[in-house]
Protein backbone atom coordinates (compact mmCIF):
# COMPACT_ATOMS: atom_id res chain seq x y z
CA UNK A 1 190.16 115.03 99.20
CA UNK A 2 189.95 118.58 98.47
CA UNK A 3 187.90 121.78 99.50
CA UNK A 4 185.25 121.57 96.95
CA UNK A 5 184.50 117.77 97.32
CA UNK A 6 184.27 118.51 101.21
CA UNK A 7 181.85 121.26 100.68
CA UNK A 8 179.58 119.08 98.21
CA UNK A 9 179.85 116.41 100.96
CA UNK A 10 178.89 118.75 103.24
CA UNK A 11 175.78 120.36 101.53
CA UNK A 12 174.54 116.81 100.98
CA UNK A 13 174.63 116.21 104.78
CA UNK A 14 172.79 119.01 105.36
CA UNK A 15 170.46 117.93 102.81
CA UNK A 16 169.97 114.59 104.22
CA UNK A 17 169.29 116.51 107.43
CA UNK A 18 166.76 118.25 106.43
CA UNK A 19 165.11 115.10 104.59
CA UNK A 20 165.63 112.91 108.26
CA UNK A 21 163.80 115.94 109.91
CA UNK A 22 161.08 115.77 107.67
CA UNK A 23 160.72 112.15 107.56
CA UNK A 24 160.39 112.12 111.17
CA UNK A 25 157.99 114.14 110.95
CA UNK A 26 155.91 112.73 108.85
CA UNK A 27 156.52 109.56 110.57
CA UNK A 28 154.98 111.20 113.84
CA UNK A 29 151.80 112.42 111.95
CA UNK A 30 151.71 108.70 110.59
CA UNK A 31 151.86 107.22 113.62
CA UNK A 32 149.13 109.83 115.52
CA UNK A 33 146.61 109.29 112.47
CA UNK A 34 147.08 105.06 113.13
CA UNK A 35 146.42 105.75 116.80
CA UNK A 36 143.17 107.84 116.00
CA UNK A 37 141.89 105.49 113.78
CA UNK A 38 142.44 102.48 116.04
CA UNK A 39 140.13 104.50 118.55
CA UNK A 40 138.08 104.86 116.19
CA UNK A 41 137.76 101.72 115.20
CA UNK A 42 136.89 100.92 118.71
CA UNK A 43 134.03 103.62 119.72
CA UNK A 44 132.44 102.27 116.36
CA UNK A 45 132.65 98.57 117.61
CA UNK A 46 131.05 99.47 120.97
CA UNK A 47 128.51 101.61 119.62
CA UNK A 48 124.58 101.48 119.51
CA UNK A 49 123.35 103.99 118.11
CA UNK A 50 123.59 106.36 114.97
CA UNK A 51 126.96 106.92 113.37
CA UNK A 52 127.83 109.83 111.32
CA UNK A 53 131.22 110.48 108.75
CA UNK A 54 132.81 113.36 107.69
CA UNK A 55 132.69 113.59 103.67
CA UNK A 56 133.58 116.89 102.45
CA UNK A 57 132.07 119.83 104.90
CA UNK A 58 129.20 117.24 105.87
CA UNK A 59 128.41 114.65 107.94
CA UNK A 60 126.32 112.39 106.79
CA UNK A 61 124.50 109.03 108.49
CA UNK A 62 126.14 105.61 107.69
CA UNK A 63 125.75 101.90 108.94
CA UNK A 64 127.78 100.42 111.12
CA UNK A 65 129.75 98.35 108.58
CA UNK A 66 130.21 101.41 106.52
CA UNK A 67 131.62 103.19 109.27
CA UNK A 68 133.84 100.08 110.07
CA UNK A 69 134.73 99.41 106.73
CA UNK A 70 135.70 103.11 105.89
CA UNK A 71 137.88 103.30 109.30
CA UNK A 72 139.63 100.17 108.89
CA UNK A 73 140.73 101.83 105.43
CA UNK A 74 141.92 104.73 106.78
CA UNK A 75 143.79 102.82 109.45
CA UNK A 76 145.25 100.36 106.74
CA UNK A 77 146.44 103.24 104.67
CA UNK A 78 147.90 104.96 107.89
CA UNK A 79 149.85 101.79 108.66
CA UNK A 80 151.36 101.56 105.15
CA UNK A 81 152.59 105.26 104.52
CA UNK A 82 154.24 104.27 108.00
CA UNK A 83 155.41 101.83 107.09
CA UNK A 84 157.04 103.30 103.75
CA UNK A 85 158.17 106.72 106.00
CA UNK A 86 160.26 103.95 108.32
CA UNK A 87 161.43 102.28 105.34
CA UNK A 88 162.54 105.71 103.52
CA UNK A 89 164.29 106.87 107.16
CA UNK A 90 166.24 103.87 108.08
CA UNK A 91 167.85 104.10 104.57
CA UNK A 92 168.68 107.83 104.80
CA UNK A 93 169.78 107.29 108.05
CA UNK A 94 171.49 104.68 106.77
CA UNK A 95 173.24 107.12 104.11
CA UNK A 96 173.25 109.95 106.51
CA UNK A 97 175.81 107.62 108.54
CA UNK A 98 178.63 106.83 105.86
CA UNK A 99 178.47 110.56 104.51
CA UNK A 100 178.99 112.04 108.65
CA UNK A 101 182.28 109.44 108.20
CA UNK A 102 183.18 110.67 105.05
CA UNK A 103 183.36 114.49 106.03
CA UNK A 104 185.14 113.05 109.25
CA UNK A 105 187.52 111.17 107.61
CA UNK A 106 188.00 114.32 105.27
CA UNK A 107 188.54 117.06 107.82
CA UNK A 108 190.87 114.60 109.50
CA UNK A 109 192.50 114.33 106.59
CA UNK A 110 192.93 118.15 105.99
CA UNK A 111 194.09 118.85 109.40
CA UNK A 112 196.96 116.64 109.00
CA UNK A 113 197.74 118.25 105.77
């Protein structure tokens, strides 16, 4: 392997770096919304009394089952860009893995030459 493959290889490491970093990120802002919204989901359950939602710049009385209903959504939809996030890091990491051995086996390879 040469210079120039070794530096592509390299670039798309640091690419796939940046893309892990990001993902786990976003995996961490995932994972706080799904927490909110299961306490959430909870405080609405116990509740008695009035329950307001944010819509816009407004809050604005709903039932209980609306409330519910529009949490449980939220949560659901929090749960499956997770999910996808998870999906998307375990096969860059995945990636990220066989391109580290590449460059390794490459420098390893240059040092001996």
């Amino acid at each position: 392997m040469d210079r120039n493959e070794l530096e592509k290889m390299t670039k798309e490491y640091q690419l796939l770096q940046d893309q892990l970093q990001s993902l786990a990120m976003q995996k961490e802002q995932f994972s706080a919304q799904k927490e909110d919204y299961r306490q959430a989901l909870a405080e609405i359950e116990k509740t008695t009394g009035k329950i307001y939602l944010a819509v816009g710049g407004a809050m604005v009385d709903v039932t209980k089952e609306t409330a519910l209903k529009d949490i449980k959504d939220r949560h659901e939809s929090a749960e499956m860009r997770l999910g996808i996030a998870n999906k998307q890091y375990d096969e860059l990491s995945k990636k990220e893995q066989v391109l580290r051995s590449g460059i390794t086996s490459a420098l390893n390879g240059l040092k001996q030459a």
